[in-house]
PDB file of N, CA and C in Angstrom:
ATOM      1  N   UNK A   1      14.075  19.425   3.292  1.00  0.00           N
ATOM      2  CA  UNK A   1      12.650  19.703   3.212  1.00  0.00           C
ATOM      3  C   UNK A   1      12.080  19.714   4.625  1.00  0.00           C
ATOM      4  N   UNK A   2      11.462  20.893   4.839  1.00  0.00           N
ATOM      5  CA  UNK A   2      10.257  20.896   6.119  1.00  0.00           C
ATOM      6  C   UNK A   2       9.778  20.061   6.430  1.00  0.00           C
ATOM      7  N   UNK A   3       9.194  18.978   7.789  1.00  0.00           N
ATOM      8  CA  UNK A   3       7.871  18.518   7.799  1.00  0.00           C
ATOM      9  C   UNK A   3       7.059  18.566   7.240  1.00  0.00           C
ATOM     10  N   UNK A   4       6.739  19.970   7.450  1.00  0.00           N
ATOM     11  CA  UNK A   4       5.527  20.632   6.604  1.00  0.00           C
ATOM     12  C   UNK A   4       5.522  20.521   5.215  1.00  0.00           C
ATOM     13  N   UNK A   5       6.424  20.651   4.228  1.00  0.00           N
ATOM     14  CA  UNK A   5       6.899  20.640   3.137  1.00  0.00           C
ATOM     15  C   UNK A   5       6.520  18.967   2.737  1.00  0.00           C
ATOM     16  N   UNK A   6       7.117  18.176   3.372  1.00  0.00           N
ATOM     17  CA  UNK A   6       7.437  16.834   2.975  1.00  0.00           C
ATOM     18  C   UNK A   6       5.497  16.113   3.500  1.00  0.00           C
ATOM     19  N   UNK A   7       5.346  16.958   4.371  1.00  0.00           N
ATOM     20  CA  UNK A   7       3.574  16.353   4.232  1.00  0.00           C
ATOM     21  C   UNK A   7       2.832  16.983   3.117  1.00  0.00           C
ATOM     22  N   UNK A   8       2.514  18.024   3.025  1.00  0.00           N
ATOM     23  CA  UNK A   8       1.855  18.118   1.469  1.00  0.00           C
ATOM     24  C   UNK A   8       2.432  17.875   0.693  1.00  0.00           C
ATOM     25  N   UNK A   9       3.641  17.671   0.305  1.00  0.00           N
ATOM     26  CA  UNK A   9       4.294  16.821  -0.749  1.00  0.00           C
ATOM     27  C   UNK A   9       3.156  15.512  -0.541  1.00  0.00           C
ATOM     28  N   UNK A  10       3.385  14.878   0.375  1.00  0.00           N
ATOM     29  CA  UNK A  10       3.273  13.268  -0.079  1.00  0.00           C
ATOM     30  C   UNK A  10       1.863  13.204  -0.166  1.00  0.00           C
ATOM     31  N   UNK A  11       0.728  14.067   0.932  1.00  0.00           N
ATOM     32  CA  UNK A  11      -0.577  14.219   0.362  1.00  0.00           C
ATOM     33  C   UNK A  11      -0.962  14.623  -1.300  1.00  0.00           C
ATOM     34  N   UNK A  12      -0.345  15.612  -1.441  1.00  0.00           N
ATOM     35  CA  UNK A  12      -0.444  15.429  -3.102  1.00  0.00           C
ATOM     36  C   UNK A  12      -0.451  14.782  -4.168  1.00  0.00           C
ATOM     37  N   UNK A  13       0.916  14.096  -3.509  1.00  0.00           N
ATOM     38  CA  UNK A  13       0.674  12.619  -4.567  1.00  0.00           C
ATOM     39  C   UNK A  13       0.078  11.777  -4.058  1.00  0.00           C
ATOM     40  N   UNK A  14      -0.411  11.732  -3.202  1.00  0.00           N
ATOM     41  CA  UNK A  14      -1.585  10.593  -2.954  1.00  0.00           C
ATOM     42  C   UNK A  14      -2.958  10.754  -3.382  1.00  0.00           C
ATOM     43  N   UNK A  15      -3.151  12.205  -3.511  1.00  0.00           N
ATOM     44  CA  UNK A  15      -4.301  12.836  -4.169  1.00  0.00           C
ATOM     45  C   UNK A  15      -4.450  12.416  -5.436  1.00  0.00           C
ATOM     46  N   UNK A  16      -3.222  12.433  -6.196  1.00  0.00           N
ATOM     47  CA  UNK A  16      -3.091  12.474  -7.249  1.00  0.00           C
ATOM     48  C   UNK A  16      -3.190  10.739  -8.733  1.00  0.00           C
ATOM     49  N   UNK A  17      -3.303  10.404  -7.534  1.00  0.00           N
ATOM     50  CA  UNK A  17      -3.245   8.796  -7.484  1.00  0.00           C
ATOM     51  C   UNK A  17      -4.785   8.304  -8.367  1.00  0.00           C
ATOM     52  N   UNK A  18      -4.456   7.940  -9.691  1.00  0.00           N
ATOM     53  CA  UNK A  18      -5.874   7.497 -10.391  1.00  0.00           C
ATOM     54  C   UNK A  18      -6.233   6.727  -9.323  1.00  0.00           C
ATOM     55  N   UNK A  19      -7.409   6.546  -9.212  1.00  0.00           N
ATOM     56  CA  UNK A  19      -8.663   5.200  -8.284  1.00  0.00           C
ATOM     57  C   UNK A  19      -8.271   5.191  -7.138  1.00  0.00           C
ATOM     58  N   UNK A  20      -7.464   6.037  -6.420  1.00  0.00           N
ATOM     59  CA  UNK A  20      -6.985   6.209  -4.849  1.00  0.00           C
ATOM     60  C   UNK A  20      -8.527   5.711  -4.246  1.00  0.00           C
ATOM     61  N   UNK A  21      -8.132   5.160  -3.487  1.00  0.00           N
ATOM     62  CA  UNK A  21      -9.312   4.933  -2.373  1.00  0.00           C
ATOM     63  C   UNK A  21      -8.780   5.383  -1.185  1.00  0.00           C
ATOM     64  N   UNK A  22      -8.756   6.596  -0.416  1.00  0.00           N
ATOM     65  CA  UNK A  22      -7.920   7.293   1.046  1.00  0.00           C
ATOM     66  C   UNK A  22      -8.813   6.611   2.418  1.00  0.00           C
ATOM     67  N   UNK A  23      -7.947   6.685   2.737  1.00  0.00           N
ATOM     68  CA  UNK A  23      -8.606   5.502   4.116  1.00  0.00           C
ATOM     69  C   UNK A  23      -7.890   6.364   5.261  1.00  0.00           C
ATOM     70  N   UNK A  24      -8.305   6.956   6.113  1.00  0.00           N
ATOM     71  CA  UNK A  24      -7.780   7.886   7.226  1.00  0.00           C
ATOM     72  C   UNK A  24      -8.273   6.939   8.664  1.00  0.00           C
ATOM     73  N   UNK A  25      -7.278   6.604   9.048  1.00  0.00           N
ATOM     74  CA  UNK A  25      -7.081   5.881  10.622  1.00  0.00           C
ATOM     75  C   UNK A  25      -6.783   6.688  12.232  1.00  0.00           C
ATOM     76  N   UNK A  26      -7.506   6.113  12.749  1.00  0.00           N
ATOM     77  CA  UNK A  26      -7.449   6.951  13.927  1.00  0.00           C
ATOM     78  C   UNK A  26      -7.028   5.790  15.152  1.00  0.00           C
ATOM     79  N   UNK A  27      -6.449   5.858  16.176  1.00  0.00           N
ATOM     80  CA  UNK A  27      -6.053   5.124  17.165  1.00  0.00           C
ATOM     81  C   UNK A  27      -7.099   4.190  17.279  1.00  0.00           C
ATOM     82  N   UNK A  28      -6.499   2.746  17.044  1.00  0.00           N
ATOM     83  CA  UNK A  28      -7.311   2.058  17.666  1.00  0.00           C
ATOM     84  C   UNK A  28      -7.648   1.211  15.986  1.00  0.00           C
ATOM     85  N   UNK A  29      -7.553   2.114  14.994  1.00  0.00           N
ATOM     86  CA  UNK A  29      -8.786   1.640  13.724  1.00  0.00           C
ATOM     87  C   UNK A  29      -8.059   0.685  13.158  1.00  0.00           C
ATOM     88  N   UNK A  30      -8.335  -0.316  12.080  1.00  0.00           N
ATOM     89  CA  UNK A  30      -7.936  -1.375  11.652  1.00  0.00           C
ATOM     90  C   UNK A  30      -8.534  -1.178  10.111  1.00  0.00           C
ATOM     91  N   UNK A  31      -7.203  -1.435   8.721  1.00  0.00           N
ATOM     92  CA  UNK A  31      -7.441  -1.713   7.802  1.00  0.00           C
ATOM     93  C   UNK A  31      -7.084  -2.675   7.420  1.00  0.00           C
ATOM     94  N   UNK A  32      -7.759  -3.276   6.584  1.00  0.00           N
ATOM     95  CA  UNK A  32      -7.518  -5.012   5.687  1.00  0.00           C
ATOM     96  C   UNK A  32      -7.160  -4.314   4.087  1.00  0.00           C
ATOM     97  N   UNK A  33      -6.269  -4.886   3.986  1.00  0.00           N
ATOM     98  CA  UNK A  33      -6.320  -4.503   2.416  1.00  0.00           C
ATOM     99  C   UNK A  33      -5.106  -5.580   1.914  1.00  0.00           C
ATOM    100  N   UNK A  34      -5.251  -5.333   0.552  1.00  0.00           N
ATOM    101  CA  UNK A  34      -4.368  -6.454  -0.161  1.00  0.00           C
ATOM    102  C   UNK A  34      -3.188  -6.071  -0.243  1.00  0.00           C
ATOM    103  N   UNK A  35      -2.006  -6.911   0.544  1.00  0.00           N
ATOM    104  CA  UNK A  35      -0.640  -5.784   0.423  1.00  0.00           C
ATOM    105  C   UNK A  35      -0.221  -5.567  -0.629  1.00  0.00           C
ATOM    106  N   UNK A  36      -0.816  -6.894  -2.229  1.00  0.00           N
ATOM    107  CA  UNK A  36       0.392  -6.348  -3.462  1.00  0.00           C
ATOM    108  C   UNK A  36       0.101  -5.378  -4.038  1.00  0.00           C
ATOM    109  N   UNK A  37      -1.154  -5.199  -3.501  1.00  0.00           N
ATOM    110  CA  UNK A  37      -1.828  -3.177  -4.100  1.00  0.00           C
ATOM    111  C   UNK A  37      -0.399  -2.139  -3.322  1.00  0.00           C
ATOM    112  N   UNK A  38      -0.464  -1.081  -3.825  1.00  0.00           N
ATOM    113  CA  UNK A  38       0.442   0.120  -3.800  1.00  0.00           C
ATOM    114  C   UNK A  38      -0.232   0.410  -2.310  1.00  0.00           C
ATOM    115  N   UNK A  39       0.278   0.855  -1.518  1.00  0.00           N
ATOM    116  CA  UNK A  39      -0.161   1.461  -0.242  1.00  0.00           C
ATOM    117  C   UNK A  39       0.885   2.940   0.052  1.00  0.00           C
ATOM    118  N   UNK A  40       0.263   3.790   1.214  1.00  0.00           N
ATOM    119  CA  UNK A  40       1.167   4.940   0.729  1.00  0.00           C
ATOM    120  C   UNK A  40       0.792   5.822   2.244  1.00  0.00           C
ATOM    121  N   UNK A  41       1.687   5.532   3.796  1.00  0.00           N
ATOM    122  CA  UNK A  41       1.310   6.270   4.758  1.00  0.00           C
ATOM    123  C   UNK A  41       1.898   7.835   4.554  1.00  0.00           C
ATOM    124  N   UNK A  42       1.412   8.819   5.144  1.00  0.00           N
ATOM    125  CA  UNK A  42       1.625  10.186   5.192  1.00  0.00           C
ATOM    126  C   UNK A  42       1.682  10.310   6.513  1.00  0.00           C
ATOM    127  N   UNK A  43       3.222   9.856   6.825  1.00  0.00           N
ATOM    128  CA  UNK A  43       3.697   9.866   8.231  1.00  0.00           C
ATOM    129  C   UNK A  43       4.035  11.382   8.525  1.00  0.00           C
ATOM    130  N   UNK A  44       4.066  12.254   9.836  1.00  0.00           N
ATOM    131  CA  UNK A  44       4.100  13.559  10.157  1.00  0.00           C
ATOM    132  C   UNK A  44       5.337  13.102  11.553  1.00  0.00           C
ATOM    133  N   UNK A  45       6.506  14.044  11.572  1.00  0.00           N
ATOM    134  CA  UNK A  45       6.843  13.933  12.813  1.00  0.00           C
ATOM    135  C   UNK A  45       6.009  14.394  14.313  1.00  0.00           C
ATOM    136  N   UNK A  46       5.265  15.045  13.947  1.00  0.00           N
ATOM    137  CA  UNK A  46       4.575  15.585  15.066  1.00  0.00           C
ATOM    138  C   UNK A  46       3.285  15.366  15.846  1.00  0.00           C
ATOM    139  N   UNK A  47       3.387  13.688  15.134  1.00  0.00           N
ATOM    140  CA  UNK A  47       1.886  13.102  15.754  1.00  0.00           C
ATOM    141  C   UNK A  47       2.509  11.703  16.375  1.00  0.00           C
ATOM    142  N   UNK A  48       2.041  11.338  17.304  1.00  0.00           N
ATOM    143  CA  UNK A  48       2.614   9.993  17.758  1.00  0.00           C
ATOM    144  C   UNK A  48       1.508   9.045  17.076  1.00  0.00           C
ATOM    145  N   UNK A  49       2.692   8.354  16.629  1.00  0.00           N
ATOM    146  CA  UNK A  49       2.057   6.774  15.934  1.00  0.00           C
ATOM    147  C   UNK A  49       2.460   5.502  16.004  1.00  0.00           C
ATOM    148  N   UNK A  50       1.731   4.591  15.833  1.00  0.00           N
ATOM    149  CA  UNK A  50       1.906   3.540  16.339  1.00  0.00           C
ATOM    150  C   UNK A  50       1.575   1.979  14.855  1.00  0.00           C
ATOM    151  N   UNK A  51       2.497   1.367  14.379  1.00  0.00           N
ATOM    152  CA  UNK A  51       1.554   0.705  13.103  1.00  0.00           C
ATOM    153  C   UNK A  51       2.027  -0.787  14.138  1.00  0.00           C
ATOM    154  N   UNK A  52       1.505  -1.380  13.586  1.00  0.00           N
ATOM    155  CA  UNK A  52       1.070  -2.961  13.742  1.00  0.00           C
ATOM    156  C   UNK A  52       0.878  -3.280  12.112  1.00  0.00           C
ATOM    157  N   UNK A  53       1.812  -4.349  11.415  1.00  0.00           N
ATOM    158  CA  UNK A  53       1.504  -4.966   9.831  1.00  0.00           C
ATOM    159  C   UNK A  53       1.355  -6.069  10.398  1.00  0.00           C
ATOM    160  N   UNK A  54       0.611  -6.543   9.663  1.00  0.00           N
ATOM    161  CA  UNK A  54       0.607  -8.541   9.573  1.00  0.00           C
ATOM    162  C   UNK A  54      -0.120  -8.638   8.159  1.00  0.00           C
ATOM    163  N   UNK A  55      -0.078  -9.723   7.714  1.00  0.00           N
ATOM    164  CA  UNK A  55      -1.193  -9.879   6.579  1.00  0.00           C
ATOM    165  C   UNK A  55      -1.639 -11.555   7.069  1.00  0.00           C
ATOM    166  N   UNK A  56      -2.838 -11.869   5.772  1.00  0.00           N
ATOM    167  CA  UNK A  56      -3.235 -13.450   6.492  1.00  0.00           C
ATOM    168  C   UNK A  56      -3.589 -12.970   4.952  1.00  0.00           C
ATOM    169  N   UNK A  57      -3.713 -14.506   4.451  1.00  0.00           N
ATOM    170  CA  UNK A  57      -4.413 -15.231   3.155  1.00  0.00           C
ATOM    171  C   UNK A  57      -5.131 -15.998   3.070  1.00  0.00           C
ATOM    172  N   UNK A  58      -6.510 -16.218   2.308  1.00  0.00           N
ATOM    173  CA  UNK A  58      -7.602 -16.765   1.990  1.00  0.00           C
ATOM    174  C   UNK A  58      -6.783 -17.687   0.830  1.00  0.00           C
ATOM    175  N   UNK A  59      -8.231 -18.627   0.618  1.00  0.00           N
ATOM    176  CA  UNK A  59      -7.712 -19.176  -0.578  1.00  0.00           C
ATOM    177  C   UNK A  59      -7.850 -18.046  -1.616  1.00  0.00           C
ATOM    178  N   UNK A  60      -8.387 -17.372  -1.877  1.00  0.00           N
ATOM    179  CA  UNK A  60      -8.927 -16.638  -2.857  1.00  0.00           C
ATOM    180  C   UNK A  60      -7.479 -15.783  -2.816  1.00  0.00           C
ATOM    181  N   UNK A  61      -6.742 -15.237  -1.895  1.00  0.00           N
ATOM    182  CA  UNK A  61      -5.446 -14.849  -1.989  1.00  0.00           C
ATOM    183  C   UNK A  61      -4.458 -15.743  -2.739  1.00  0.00           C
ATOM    184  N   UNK A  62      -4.352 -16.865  -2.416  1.00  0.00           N
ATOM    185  CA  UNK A  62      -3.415 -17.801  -2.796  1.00  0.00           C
ATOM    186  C   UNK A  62      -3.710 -18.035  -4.521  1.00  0.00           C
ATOM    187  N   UNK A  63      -4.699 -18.257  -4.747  1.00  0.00           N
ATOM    188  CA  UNK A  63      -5.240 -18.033  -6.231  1.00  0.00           C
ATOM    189  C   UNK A  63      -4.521 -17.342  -6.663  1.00  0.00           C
ATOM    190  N   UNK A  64      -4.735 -15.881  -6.023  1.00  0.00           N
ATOM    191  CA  UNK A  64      -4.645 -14.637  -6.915  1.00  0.00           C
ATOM    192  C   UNK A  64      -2.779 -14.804  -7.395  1.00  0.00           C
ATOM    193  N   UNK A  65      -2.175 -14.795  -6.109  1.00  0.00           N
ATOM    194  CA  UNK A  65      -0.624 -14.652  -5.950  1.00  0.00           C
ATOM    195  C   UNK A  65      -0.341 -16.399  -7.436  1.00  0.00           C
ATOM    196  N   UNK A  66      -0.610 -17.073  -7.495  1.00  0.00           N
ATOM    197  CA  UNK A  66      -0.280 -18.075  -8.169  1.00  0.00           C
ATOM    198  C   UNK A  66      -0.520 -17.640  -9.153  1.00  0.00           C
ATOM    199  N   UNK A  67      -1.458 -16.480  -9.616  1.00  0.00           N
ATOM    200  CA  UNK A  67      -1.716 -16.088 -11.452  1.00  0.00           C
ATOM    201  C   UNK A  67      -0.488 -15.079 -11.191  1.00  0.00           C
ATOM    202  N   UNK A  68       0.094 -14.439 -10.238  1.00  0.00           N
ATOM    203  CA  UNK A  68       0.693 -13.371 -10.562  1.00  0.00           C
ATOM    204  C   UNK A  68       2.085 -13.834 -11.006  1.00  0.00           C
ATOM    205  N   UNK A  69       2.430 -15.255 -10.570  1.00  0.00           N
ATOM    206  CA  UNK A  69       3.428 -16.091  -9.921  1.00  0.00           C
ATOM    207  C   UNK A  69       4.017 -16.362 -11.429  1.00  0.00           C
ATOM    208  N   UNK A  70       2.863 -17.157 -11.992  1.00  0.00           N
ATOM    209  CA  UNK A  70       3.060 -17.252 -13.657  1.00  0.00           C
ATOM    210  C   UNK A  70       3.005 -16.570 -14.549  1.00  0.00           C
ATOM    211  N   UNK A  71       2.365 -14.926 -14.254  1.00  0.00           N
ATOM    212  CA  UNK A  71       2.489 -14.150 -15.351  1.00  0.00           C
ATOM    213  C   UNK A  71       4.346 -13.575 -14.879  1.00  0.00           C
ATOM    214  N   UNK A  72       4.187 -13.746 -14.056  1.00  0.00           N
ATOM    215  CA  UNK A  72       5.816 -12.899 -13.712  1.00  0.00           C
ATOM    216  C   UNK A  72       7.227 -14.246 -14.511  1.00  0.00           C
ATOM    217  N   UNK A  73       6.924 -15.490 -14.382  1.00  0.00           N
ATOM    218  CA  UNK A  73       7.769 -16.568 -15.189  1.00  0.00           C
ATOM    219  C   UNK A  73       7.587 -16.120 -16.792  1.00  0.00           C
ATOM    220  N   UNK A  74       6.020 -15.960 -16.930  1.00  0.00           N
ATOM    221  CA  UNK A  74       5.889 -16.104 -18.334  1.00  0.00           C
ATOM    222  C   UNK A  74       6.835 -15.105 -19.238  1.00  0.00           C
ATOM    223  N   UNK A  75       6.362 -13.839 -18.575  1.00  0.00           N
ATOM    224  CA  UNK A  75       7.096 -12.694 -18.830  1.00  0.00           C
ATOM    225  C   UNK A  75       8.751 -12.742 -18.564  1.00  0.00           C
ATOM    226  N   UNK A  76       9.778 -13.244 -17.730  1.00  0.00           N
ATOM    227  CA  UNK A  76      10.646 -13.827 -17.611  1.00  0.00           C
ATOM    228  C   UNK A  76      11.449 -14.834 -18.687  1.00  0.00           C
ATOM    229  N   UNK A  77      10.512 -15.153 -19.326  1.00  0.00           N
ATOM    230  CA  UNK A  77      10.417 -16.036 -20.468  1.00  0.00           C
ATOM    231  C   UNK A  77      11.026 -15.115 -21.666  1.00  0.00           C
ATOM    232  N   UNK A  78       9.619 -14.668 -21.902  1.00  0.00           N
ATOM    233  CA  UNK A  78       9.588 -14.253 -23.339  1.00  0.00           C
ATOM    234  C   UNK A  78      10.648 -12.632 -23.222  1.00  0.00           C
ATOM    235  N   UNK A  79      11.728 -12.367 -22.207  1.00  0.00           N
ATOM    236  CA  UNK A  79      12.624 -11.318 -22.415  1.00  0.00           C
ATOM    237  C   UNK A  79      13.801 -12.675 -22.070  1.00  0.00           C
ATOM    238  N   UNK A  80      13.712 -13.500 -22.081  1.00  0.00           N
ATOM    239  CA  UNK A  80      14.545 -14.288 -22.238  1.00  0.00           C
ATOM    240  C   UNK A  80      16.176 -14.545 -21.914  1.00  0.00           C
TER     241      UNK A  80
END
């Protein structure tokens, strides 16, 4: 597959994405977002880029990950 090919490919399905929220970054810009959400870059060979990941957690994170923690046992469970 082309560059070209393999970028509107992956824009498409990102388009295509119920409740997509598209967030377009430019040198320099900074997004926060929750990593266990789906995330989805539309990398191009022909642009220079640069990522930086880290994440940090609130309590309100730690909450969240501890309900996910036990629905994932519970479910673990009951396929037994």
């Amino acid at each position: 597959m082309l560059p070209e090919e393999r970028e509107r490919a992956c824009l498409e399905y990102a388009q295509a994405m119920p409740g997509a929220e598209p967030v377009v970054l430019f040198a320099g810009d900074c997004a926060f977002y929750r990593a266990s959400g789906w995330h989805l870059g539309n990398y191009v060979p022909y642009l220079k880029r640069a990522t930086l990941h880290d994440n940090f957690q609130g309590e309100d994170d730690r909450v969240w990950w501890e309900g996910v923690r036990q629905m994932r046992a519970a479910t673990r469970q009951q396929a037994g």
